[in-house]
C-alpha atoms as a PDB file:
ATOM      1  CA  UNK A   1     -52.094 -21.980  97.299  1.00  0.00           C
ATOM      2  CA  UNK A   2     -52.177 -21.529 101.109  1.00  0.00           C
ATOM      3  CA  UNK A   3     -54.844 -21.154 102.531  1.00  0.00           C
ATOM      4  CA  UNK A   4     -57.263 -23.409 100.478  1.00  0.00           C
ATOM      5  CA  UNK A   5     -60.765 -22.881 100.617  1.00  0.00           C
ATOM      6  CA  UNK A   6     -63.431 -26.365 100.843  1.00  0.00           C
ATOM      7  CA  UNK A   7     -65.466 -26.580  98.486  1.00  0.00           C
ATOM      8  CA  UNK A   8     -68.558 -26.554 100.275  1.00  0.00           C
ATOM      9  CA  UNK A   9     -67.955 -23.373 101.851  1.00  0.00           C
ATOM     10  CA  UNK A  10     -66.191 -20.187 101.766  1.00  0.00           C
ATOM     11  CA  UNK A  11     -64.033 -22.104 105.387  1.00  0.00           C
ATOM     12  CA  UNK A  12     -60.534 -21.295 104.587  1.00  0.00           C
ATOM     13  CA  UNK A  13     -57.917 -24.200 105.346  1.00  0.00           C
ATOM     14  CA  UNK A  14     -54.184 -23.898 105.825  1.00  0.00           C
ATOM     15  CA  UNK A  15     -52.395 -27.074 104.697  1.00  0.00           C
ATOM     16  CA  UNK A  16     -49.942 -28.799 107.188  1.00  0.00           C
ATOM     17  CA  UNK A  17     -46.826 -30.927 106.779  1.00  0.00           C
ATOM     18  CA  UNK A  18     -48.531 -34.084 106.600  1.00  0.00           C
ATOM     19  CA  UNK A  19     -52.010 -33.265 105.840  1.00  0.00           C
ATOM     20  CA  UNK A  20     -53.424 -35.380 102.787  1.00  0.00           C
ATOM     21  CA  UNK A  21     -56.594 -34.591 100.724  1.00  0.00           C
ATOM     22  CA  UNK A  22     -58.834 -35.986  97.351  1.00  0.00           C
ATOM     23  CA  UNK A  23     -57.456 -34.878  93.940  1.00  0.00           C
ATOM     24  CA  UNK A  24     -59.920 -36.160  91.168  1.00  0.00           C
ATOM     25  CA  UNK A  25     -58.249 -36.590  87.996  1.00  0.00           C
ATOM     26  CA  UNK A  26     -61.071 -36.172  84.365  1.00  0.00           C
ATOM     27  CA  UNK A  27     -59.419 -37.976  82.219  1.00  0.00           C
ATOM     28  CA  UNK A  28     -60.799 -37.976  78.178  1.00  0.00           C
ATOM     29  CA  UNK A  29     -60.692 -41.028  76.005  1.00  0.00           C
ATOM     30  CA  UNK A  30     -60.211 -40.886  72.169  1.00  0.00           C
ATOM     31  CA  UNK A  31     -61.604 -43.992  70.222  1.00  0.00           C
ATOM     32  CA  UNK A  32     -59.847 -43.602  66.941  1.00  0.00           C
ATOM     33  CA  UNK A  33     -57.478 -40.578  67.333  1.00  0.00           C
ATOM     34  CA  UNK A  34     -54.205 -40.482  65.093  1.00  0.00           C
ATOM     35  CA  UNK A  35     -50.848 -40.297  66.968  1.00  0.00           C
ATOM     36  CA  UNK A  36     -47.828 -39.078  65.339  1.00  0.00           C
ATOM     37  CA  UNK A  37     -44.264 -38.749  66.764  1.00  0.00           C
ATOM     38  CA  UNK A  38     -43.517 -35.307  67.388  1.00  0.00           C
ATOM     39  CA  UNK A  39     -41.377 -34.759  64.316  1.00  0.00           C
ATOM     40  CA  UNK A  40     -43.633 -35.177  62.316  1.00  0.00           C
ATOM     41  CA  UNK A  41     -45.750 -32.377  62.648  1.00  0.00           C
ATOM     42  CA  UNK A  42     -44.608 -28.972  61.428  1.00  0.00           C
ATOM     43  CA  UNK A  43     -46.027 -25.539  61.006  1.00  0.00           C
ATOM     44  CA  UNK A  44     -46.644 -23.042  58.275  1.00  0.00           C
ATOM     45  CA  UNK A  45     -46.208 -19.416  58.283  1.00  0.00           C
ATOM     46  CA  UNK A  46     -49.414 -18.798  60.113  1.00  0.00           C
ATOM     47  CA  UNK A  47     -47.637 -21.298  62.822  1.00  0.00           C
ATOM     48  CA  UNK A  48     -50.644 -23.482  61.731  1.00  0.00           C
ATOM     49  CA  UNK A  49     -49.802 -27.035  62.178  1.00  0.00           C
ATOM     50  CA  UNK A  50     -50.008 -29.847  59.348  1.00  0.00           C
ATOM     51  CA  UNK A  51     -47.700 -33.252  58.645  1.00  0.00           C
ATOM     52  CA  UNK A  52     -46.942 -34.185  55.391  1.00  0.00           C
ATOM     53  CA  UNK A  53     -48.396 -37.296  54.195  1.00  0.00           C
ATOM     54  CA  UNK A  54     -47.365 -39.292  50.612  1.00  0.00           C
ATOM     55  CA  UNK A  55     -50.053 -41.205  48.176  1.00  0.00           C
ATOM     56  CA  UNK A  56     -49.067 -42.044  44.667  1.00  0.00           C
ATOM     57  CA  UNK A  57     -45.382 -41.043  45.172  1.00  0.00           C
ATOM     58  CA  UNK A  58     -46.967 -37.503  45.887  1.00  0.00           C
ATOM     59  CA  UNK A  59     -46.307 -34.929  48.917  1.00  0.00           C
ATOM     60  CA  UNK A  60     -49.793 -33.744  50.389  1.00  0.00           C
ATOM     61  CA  UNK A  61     -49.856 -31.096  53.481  1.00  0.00           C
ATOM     62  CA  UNK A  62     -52.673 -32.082  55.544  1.00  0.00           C
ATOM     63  CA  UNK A  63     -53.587 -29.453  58.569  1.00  0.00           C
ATOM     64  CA  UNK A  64     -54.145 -30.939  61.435  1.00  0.00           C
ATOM     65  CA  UNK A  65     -55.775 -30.380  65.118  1.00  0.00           C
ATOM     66  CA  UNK A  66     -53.534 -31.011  68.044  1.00  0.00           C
ATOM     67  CA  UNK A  67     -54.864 -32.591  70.813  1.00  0.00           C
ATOM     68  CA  UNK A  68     -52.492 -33.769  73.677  1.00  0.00           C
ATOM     69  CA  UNK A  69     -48.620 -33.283  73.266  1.00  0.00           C
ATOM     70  CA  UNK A  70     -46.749 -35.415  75.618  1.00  0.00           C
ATOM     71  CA  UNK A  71     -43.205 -34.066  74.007  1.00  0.00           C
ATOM     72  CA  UNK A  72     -42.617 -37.578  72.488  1.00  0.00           C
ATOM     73  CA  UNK A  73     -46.093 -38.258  70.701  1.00  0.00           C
ATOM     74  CA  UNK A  74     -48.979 -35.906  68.908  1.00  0.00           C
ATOM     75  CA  UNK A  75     -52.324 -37.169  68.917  1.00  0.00           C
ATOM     76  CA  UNK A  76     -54.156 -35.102  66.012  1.00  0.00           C
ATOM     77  CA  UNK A  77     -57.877 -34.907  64.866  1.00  0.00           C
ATOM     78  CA  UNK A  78     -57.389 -34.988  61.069  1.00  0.00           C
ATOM     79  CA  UNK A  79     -58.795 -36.221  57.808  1.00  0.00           C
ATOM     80  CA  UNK A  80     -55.751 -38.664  58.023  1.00  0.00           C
ATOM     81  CA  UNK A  81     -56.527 -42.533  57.544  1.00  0.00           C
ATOM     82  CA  UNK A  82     -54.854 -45.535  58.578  1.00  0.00           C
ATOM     83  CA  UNK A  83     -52.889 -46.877  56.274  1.00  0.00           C
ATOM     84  CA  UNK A  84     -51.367 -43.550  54.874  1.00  0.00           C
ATOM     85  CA  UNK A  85     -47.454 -42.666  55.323  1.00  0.00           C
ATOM     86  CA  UNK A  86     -46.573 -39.813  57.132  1.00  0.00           C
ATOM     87  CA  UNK A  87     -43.153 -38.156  57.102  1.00  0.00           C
ATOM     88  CA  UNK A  88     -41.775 -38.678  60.069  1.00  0.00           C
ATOM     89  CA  UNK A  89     -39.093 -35.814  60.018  1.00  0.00           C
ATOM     90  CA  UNK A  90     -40.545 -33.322  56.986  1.00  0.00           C
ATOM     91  CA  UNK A  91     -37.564 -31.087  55.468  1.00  0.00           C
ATOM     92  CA  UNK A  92     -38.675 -27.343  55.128  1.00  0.00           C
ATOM     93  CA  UNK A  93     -37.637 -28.340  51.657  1.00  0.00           C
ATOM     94  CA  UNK A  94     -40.798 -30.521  51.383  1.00  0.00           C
ATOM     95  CA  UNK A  95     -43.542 -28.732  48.868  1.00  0.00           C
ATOM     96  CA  UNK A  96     -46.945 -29.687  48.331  1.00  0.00           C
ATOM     97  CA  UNK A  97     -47.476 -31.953  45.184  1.00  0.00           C
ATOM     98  CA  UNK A  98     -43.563 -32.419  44.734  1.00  0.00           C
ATOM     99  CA  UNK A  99     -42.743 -35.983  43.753  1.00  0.00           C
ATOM    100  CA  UNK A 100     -40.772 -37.971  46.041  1.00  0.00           C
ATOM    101  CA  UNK A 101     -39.283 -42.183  45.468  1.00  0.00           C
ATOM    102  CA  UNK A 102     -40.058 -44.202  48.563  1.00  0.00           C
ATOM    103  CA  UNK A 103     -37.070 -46.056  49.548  1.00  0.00           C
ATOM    104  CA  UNK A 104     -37.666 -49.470  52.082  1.00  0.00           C
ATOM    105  CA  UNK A 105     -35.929 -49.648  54.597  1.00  0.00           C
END
């Protein structure tokens, strides 16, 4: 916006070609927070969002929180662990509890 006001006062400053000034950036750090590609998060009917996650040969739905969303990765707050296998690219399909064979790559 032109005119900016300072900070310090209620002084109203029009920006220039050629004028500079301070941006200060607050940046958050996450020690142990779960990123997903983008695909693999989906959302129910309540536009809720969840992935779907497989133990035992088994299908689970697990809601998630999203945090940051840079269009390529998720980072979620979740009751997710390492370890677990998430579908990458769920099919609607999908149910909760259905029975799936894991196939290596």
């Amino acid at each position: 916006n032109n005119p900016v006001k300072k900070n310090s006062s209620e002084e109203k400053i029009h920006l220039q070609p050629g004028m500079y000034g301070t941006v200060s950036v607050l940046i958050k750090e996450w020690k142990s927070l779960t990123v997903v590609p983008v695909s693999a998060v989906q959302r129910d009917q309540l536009e809720q969002p969840y992935v779907v996650v497989v133990s035992d040969n088994v299908c689970h739905k697990k809601p998630v929180e999203i945090v940051f969303n840079d269009a390529k990765t998720v980072g979620i707050e979740s009751n997710i662990k390492v370890g677990e296998i998430v579908v990458l690219n769920p099919a609607g399909n999908l149910k909760d509890g259905q029975k799936i064979v894991l196939k290596a790559k």
